[in-house]
Protein backbone atom coordinates (compact mmCIF):
# COMPACT_ATOMS: atom_id res chain seq x y z
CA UNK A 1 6.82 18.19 -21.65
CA UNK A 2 3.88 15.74 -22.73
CA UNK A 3 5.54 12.91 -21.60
CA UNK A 4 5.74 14.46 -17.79
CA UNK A 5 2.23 15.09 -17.63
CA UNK A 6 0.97 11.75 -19.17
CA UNK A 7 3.72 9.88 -15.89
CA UNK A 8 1.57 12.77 -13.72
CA UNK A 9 -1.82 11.49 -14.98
CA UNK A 10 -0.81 7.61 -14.55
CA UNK A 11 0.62 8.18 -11.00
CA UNK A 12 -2.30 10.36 -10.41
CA UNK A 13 -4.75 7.37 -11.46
CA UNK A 14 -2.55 4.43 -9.80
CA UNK A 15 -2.73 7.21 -6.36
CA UNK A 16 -6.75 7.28 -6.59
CA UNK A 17 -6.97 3.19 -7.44
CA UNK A 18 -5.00 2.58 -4.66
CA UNK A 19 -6.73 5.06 -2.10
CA UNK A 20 -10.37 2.96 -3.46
CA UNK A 21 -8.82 -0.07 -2.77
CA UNK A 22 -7.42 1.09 1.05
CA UNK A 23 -10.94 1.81 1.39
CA UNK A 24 -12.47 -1.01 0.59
CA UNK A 25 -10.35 -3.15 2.20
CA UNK A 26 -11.16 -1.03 5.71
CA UNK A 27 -15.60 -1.28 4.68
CA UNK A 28 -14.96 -4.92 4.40
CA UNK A 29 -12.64 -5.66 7.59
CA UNK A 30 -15.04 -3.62 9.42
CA UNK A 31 -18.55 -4.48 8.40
CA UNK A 32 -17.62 -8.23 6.96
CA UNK A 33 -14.79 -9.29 8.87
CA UNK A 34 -16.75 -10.83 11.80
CA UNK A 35 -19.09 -12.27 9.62
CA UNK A 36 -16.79 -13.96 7.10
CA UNK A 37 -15.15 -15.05 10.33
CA UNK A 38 -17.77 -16.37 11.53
CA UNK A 39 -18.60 -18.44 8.55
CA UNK A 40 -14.99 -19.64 8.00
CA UNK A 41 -14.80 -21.43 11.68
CA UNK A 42 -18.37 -22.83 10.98
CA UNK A 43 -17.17 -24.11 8.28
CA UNK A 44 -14.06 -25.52 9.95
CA UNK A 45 -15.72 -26.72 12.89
CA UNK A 46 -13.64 -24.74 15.13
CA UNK A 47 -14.97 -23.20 18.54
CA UNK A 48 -16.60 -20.01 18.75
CA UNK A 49 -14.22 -18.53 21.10
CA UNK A 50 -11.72 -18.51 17.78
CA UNK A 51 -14.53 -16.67 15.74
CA UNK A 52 -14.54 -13.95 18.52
CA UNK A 53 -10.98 -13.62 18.33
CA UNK A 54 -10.84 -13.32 15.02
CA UNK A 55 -13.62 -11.41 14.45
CA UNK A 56 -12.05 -8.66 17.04
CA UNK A 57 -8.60 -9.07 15.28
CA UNK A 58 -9.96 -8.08 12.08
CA UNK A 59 -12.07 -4.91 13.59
CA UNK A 60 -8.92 -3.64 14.80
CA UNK A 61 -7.17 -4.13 12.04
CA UNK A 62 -9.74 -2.27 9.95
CA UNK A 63 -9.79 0.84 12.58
CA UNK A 64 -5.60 0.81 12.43
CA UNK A 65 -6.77 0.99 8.64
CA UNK A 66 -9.43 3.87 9.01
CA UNK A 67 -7.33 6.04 11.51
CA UNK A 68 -4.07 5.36 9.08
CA UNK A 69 -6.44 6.62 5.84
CA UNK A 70 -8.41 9.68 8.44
CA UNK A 71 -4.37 10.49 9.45
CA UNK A 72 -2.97 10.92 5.75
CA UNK A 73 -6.28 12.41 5.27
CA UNK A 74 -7.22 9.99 2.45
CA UNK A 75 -10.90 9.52 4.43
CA UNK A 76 -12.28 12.61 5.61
């Protein structure tokens, strides 16, 4: 009987490190994602039309993230 609730208790953790880390991989696609895009084709020397795009890309890709964590209601 121990044994199920110490496989509860390490699901239960792995469940809440992996909820944190859905998080903060949606703050930083959000808030850093056109930045760190913007500093990566600087870098590169590519145009600034490709850090628009890419910045955009990775907005949407963090509000996919946000409305996938609101709609398992993981983020309230």
């Amino acid at each position: 009987m121990s044994e199920d609730k110490q496989k509860t208790r390490a699901t239960g953790n792995r469940s809440k490190y992996l909820k944190m880390l859905l998080i903060l991989i949606m703050a930083v696609l959000l808030f850093g994602g056109p930045y760190a895009m913007y500093v990566v084709t600087d870098i590169l020397h590519r145009s600034y039309r490709t850090a628009t795009i890419g910045s955009v890309v990775m907005v949407i890709a963090g509000l996919v993230l946000m409305w996938y964590l609101i709609k398992k209601k993981i983020l309230v």
